[in-house]
N, C-alpha and C. Protein backbone atom coordinates (compact mmCIF):
# COMPACT_ATOMS: atom_id res chain seq x y z
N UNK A 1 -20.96 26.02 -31.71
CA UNK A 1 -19.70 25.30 -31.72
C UNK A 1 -18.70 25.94 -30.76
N UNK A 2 -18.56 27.15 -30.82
CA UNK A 2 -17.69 27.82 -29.78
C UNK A 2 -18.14 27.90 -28.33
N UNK A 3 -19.41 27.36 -27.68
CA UNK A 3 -19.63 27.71 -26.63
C UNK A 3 -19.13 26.03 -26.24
N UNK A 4 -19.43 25.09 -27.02
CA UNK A 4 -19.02 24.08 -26.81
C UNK A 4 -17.83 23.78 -26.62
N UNK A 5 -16.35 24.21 -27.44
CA UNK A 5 -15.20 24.06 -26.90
C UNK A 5 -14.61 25.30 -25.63
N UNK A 6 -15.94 26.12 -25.35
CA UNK A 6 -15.56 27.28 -24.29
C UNK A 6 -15.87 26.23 -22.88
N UNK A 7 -16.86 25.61 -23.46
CA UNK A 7 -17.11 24.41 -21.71
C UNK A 7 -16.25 23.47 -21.58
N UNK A 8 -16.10 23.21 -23.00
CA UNK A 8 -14.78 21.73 -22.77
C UNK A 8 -13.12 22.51 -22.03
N UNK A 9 -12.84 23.54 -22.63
CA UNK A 9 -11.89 24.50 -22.16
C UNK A 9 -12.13 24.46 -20.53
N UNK A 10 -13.52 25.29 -20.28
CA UNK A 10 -13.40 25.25 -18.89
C UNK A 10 -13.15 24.26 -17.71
N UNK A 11 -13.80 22.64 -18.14
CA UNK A 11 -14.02 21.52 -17.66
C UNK A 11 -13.03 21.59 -17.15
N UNK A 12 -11.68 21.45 -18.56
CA UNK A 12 -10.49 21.07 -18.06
C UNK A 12 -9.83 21.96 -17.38
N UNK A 13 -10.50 23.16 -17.40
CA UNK A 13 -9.41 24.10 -16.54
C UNK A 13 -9.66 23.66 -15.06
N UNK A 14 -10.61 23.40 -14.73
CA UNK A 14 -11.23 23.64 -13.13
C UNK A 14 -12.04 22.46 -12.77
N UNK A 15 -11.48 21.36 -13.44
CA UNK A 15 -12.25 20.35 -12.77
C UNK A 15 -11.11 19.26 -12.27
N UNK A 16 -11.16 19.45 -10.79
CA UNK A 16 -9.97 18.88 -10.28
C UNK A 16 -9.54 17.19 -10.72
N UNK A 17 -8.86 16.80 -11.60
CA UNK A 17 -8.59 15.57 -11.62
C UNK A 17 -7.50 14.57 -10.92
N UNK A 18 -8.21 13.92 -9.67
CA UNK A 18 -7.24 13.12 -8.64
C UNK A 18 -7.22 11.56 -8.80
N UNK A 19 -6.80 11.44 -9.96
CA UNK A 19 -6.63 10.20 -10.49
C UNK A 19 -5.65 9.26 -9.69
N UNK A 20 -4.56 10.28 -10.36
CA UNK A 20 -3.35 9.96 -9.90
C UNK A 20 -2.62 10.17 -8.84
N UNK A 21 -3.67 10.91 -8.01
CA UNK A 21 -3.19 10.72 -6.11
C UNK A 21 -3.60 9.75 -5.82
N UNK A 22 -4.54 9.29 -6.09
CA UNK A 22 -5.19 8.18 -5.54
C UNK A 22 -4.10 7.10 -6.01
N UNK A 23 -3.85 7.15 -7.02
CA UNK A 23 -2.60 5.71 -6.78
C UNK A 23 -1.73 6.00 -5.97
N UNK A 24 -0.73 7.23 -6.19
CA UNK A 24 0.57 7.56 -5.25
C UNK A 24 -0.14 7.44 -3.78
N UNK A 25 -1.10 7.46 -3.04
CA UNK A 25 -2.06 6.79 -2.24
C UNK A 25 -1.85 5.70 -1.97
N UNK A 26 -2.40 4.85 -2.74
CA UNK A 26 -2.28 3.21 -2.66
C UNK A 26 -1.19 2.68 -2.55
N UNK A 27 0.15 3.12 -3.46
CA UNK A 27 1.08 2.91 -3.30
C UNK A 27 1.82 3.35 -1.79
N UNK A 28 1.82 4.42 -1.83
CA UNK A 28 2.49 4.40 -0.13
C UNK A 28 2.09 3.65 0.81
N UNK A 29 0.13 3.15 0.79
CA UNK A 29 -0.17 2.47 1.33
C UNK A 29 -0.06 1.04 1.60
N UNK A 30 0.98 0.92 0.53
CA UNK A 30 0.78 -0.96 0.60
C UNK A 30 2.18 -0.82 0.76
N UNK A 31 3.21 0.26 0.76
CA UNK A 31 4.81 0.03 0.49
C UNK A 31 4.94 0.03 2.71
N UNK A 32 3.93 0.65 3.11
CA UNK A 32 4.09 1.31 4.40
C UNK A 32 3.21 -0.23 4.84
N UNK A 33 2.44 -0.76 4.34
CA UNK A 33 2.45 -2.30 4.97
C UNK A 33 3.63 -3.23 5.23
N UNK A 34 3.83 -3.25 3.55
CA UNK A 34 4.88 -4.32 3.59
C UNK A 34 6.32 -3.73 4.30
N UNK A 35 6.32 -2.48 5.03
CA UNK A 35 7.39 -2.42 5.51
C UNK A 35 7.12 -2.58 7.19
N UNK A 36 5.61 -2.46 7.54
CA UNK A 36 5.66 -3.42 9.07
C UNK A 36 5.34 -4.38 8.67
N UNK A 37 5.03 -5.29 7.96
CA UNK A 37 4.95 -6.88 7.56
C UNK A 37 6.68 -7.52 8.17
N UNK A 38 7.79 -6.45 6.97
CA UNK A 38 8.92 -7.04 7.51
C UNK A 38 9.24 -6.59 8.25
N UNK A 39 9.09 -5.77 9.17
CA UNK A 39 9.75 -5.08 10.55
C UNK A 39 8.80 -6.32 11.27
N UNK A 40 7.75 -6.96 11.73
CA UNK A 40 7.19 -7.89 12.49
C UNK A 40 8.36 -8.89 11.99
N UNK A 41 8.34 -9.35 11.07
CA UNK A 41 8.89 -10.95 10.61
C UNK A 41 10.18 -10.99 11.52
N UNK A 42 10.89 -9.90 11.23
CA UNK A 42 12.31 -9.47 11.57
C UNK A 42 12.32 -9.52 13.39
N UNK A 43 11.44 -9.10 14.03
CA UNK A 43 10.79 -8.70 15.13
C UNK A 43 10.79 -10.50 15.72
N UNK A 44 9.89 -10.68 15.18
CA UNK A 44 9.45 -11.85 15.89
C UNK A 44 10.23 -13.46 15.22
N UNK A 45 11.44 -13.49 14.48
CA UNK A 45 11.56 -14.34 13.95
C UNK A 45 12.42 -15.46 15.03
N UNK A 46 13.00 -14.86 15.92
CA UNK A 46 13.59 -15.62 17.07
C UNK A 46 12.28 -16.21 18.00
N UNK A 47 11.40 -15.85 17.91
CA UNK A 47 10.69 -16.48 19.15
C UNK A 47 9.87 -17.07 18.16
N UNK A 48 9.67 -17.13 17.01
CA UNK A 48 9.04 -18.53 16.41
C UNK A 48 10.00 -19.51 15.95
N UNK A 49 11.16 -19.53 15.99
CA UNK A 49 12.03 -20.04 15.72
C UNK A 49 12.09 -21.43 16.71
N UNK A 50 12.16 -20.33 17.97
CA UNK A 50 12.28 -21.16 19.02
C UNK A 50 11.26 -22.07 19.58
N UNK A 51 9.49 -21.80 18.85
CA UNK A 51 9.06 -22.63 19.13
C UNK A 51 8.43 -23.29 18.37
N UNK A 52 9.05 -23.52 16.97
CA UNK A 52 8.88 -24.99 16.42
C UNK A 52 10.28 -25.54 16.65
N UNK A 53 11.18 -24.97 17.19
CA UNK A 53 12.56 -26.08 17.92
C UNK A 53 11.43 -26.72 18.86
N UNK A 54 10.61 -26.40 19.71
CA UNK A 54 10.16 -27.17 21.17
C UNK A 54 9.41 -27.84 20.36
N UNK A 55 8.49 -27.34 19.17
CA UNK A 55 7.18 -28.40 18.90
C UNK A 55 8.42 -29.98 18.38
N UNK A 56 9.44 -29.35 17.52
CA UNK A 56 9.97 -30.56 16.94
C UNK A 56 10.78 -31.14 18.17
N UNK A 57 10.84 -30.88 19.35
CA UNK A 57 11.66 -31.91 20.24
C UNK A 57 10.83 -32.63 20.88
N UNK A 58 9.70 -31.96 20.99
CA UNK A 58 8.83 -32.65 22.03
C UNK A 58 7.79 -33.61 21.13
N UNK A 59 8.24 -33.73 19.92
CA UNK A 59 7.85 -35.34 18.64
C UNK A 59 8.63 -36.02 18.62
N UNK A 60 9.91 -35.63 19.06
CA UNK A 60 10.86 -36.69 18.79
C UNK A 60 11.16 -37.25 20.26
């Protein structure tokens, strides 16, 4: 019985658990998308602007 909570003891001493980097991971990773997602939108929103003005003049 004691050698058994001496391994469970150890497991947890020294067995690296990166659970939770791996989210703070993911998370930076998708916060660092969606922040060139809107730096493009922001970027490019005048020159698509301007050309559905031409698609809609050149229907009418």
């Amino acid at each position: 019985m004691n050698l058994f909570i001496l391994k469970t003891w150890l497991e947890a001493k020294f067995v690296k658990d990166e659970q939770g980097a791996n989210l703070v991971e993911y998370i930076l990773l998708v916060a660092f998308i969606a922040l060139a997602v809107i730096v493009a939108v922001q970027f490019l929103q005048g020159k698509v602007k301007g050309k559905f003005s031409d698609a809609g003049n050149s229907l009418g």
